[in-house]
Protein backbone atom coordinates (compact mmCIF):
# COMPACT_ATOMS: atom_id res chain seq x y z
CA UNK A 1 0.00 0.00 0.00
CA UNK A 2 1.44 3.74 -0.78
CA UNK A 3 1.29 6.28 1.18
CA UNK A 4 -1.95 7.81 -0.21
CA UNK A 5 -3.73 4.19 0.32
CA UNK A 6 -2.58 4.73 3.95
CA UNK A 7 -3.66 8.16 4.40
CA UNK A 8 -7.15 7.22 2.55
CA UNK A 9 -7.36 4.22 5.10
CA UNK A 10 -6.64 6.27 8.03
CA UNK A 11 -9.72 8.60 6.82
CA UNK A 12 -12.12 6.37 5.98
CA UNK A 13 -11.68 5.66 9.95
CA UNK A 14 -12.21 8.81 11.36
CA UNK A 15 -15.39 9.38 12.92
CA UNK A 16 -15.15 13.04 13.91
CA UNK A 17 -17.72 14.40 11.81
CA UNK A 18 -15.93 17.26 9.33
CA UNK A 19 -16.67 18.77 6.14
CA UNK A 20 -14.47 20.03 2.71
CA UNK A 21 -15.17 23.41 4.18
CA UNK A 22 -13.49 22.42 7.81
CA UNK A 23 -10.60 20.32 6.27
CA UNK A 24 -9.57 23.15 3.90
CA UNK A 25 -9.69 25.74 6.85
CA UNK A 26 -7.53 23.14 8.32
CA UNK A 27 -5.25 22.90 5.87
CA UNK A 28 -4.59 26.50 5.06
CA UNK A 29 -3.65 26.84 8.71
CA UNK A 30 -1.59 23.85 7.98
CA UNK A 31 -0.26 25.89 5.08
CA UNK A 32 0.70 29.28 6.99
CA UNK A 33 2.96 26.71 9.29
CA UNK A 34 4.59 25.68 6.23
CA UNK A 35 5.35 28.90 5.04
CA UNK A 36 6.65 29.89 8.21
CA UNK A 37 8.73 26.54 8.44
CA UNK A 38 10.65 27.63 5.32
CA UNK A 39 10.79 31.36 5.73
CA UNK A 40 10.70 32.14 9.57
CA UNK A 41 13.84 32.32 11.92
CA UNK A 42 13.08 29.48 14.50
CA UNK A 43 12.30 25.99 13.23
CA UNK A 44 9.52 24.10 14.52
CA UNK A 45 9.35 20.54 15.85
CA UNK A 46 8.42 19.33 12.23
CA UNK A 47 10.70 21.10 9.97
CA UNK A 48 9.58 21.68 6.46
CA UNK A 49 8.78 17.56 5.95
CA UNK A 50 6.47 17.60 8.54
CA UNK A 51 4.35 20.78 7.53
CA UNK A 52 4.04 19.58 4.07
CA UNK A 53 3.10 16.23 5.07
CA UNK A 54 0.11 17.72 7.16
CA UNK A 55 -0.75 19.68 4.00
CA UNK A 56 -0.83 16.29 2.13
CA UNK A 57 -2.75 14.33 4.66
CA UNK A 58 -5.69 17.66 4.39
CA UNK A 59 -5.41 17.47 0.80
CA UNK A 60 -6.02 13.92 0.58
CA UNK A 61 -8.76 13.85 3.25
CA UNK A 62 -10.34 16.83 1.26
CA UNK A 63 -10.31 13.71 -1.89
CA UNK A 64 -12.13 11.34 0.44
CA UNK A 65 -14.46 13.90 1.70
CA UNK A 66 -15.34 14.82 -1.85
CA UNK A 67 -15.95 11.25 -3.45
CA UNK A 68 -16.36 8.81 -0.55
CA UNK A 69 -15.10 6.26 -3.15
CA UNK A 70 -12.49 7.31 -3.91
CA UNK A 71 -9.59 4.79 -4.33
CA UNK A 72 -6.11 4.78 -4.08
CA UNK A 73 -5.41 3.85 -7.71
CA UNK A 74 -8.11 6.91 -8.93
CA UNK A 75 -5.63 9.44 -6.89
CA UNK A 76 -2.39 7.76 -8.58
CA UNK A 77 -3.83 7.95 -11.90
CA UNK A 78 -3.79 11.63 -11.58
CA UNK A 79 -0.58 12.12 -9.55
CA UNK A 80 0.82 10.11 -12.55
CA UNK A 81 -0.66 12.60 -15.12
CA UNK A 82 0.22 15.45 -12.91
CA UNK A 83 4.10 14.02 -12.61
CA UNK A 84 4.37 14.05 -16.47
CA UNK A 85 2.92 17.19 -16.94
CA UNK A 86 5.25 18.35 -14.02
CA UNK A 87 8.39 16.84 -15.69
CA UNK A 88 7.79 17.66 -19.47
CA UNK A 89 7.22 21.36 -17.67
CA UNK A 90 10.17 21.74 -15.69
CA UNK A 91 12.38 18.74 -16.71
CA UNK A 92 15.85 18.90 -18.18
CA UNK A 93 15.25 19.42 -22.01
């Protein structure tokens, strides 16, 4: 299992009830730490890996939230796509 099947079984088990609206709040505060990880003067307890993991695990929970049914392969397909696009973009030529 990847790490987005492990992050989409770790939602699926959460019963705190949330919303998109209350994950994305979430992860924009989530954000702000990230930013400061990389541009303040004192480093947190995560570092920058940490923040941008918690951005990941909103982002992903945001999927689940959105399409209950999500699976793990429907996110890879489009990380794959995304990854080309990203390399034929700002690959070595």
């Amino acid at each position: 299992m990847s790490v987005v099947g492990e992050i989409l079984t770790v939602a699926r088990e959460i019963k705190l009830e949330r919303t998109v609206g209350t994950i994305f709040y979430h992860m924009s505060t989530e954000t702000v730490e990230l930013y400061d990880e990389i541009y303040g003067d004192v480093p947190g307890e995560d570092g920058v890996i940490g923040e941008a993991v918690d951005v990941m695990l909103c982002a992903v929970d945001i999927m689940y939230k959105q399409q209950p049914d999500i699976t793990e392969e429907d996110i890879l397909k489009v990380v794959r796509r995304k990854l080309n696009k990203w390399q034929t973009k700002y690959g070595e030529k």
